[in-house]
C-alpha atoms as a PDB file:
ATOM      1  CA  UNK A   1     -43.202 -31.457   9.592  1.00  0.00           C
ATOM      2  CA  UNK A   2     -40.397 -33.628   7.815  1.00  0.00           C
ATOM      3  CA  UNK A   3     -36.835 -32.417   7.905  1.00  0.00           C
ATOM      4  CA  UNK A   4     -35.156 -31.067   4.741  1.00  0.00           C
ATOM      5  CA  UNK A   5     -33.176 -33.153   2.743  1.00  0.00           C
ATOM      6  CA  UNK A   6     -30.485 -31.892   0.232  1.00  0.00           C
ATOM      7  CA  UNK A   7     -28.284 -33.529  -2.077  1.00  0.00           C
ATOM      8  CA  UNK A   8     -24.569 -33.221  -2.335  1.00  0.00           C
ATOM      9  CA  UNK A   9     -25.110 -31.442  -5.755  1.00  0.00           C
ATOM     10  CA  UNK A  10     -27.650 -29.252  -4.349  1.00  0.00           C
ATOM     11  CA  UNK A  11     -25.612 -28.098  -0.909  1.00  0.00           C
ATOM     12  CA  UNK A  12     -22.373 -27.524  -2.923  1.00  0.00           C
ATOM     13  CA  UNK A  13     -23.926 -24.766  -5.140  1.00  0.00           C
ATOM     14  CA  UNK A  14     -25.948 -23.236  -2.177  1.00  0.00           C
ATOM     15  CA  UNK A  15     -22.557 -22.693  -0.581  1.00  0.00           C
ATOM     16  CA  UNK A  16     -21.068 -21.473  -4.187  1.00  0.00           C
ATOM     17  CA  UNK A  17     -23.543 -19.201  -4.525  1.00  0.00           C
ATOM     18  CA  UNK A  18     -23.196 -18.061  -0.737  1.00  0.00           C
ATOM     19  CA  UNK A  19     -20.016 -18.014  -0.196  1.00  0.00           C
ATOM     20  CA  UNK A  20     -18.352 -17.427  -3.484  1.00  0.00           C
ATOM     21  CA  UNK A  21     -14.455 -18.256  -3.659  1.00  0.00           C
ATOM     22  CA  UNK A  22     -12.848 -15.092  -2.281  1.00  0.00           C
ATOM     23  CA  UNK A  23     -10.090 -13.281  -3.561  1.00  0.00           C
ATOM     24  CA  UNK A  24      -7.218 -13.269  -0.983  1.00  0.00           C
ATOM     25  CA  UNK A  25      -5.816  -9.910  -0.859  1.00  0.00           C
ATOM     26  CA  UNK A  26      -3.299  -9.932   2.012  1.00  0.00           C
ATOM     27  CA  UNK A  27      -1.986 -12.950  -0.254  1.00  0.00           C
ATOM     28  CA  UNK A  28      -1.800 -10.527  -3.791  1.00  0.00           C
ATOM     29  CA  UNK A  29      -0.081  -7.860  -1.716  1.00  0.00           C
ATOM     30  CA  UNK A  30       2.517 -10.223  -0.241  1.00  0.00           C
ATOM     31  CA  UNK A  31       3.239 -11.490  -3.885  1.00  0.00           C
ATOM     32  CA  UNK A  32       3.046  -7.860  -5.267  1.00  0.00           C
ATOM     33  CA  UNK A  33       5.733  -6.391  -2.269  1.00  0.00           C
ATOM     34  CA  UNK A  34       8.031  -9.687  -3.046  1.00  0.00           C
ATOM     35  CA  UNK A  35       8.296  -8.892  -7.263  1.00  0.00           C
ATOM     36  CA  UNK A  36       9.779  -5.301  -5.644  1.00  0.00           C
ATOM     37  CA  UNK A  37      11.396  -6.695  -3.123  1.00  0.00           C
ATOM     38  CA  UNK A  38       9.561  -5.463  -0.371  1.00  0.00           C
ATOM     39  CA  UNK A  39       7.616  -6.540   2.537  1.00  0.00           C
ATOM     40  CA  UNK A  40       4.071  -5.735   2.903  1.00  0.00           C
ATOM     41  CA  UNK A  41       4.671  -3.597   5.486  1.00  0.00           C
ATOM     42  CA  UNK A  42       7.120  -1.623   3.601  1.00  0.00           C
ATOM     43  CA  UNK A  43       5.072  -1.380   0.522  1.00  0.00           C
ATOM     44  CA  UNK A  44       2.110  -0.112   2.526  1.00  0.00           C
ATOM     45  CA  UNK A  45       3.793   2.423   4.922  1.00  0.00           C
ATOM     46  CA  UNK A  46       4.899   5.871   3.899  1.00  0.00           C
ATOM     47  CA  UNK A  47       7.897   5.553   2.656  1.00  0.00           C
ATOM     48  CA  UNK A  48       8.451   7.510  -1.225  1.00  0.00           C
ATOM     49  CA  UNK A  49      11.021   4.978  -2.618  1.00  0.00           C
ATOM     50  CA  UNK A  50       9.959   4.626  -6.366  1.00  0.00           C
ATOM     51  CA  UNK A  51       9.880   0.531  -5.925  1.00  0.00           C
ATOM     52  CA  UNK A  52       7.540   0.858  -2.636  1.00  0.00           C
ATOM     53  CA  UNK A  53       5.718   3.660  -4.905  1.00  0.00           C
ATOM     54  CA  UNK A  54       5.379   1.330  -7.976  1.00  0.00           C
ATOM     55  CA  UNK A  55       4.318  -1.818  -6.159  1.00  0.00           C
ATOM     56  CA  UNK A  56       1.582   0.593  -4.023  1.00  0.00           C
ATOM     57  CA  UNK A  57       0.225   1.758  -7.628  1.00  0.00           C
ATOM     58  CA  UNK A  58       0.303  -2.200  -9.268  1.00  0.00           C
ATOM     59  CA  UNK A  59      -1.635  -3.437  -5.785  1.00  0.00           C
ATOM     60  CA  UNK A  60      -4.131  -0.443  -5.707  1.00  0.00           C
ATOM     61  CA  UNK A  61      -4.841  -1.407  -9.541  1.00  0.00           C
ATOM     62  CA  UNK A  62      -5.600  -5.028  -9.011  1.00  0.00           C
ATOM     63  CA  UNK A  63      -7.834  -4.356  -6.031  1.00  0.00           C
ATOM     64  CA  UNK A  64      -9.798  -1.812  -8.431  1.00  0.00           C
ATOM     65  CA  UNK A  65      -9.867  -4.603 -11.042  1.00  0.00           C
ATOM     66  CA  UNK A  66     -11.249  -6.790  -8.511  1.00  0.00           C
ATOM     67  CA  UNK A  67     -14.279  -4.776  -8.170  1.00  0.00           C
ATOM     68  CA  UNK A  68     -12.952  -2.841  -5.124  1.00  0.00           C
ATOM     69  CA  UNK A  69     -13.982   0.879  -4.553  1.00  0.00           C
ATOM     70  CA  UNK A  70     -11.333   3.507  -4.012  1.00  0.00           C
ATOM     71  CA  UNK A  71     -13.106   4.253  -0.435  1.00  0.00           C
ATOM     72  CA  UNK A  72     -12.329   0.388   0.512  1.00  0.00           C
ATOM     73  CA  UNK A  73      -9.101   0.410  -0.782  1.00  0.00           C
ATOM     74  CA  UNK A  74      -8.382   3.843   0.783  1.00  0.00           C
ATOM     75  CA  UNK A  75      -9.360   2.084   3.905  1.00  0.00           C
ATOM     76  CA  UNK A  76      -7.146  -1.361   3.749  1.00  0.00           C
ATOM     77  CA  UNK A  77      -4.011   0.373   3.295  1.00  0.00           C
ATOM     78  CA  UNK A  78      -4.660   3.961   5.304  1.00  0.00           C
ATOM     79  CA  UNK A  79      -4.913   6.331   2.690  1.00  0.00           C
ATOM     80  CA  UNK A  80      -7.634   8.735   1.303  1.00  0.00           C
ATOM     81  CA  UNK A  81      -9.671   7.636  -1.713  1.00  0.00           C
ATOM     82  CA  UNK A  82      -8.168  10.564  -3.599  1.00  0.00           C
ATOM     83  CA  UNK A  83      -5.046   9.089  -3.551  1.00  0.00           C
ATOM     84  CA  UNK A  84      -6.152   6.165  -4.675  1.00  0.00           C
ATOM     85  CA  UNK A  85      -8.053   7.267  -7.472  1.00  0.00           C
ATOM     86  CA  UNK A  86      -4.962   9.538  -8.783  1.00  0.00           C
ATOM     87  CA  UNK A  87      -2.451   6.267  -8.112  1.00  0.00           C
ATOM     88  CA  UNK A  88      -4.499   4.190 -10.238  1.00  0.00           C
ATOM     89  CA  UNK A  89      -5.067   7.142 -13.219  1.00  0.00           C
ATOM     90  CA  UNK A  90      -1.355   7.459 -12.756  1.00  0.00           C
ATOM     91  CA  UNK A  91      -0.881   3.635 -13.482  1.00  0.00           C
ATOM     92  CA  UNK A  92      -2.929   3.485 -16.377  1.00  0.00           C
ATOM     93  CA  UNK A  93      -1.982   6.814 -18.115  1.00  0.00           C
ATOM     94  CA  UNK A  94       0.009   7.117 -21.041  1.00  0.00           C
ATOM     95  CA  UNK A  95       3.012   7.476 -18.792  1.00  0.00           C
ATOM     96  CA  UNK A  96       2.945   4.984 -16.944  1.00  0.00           C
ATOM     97  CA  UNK A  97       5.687   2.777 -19.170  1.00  0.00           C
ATOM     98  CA  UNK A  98       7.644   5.391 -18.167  1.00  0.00           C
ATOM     99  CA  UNK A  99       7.504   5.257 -14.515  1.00  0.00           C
ATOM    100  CA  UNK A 100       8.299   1.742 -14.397  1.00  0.00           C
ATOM    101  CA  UNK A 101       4.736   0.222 -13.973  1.00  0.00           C
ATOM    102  CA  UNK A 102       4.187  -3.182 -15.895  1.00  0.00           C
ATOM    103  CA  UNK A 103       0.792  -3.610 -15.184  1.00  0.00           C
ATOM    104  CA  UNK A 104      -0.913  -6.653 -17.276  1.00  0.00           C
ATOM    105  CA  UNK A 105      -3.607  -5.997 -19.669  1.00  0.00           C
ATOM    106  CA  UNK A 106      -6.220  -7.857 -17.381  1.00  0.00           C
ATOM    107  CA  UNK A 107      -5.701  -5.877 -14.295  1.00  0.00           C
ATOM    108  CA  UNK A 108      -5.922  -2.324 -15.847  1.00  0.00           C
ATOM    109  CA  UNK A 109      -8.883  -0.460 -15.256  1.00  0.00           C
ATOM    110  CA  UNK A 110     -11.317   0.441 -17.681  1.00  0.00           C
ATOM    111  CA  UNK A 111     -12.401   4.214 -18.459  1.00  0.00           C
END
């Protein structure tokens, strides 16, 4: 039995289509925290200050737009999916200009 031979062509897309370019999270977060000024940490943890509380509800919203469910999000930052699900309604309800949320057209989530 010969061995298998591939081309460079051929092994690149085997390895696009298994192991498509992931979408670095931890990294999002980070850049998410810094625009409020904010660690990761901070913005993550339990603390009710309305910039920690804004950049919570901007991160949860990209994740979702991302393709995440509220059950994984729920899980990466220690909260129940409920909260989740009402932080991103929040974010893209018709008050959400008011509560200082600038999220981009791109990342909102469609109903």
């Amino acid at each position: 039995m010969g061995a298998l031979e591939f081309t460079p062509e051929e092994l690149a897309k085997a390895a696009a289509r298994e192991y498509p370019e992931k979408f670095d999270h931890l990294e999002a977060g980070r850049r998410i925290a810094a625009r409020h000024y904010l660690t990761y940490e901070v913005m993550l943890s339990n603390v009710r200050w309305h910039a920690a509380a804004a950049a919570r509800r901007e991160f949860y919203v990209l994740l979702r737009s991302k393709g995440w469910s509220f059950p994984r999000i729920g899980q990466l930052v220690g909260r129940d999916h409920t909260t989740i699900l009402a932080a991103v309604r929040a974010a893209n309800g018709p008050q959400a200009r008011l509560q200082g949320i600038d999220i981009e057209p791109e990342f909102q989530v469609q109903r």
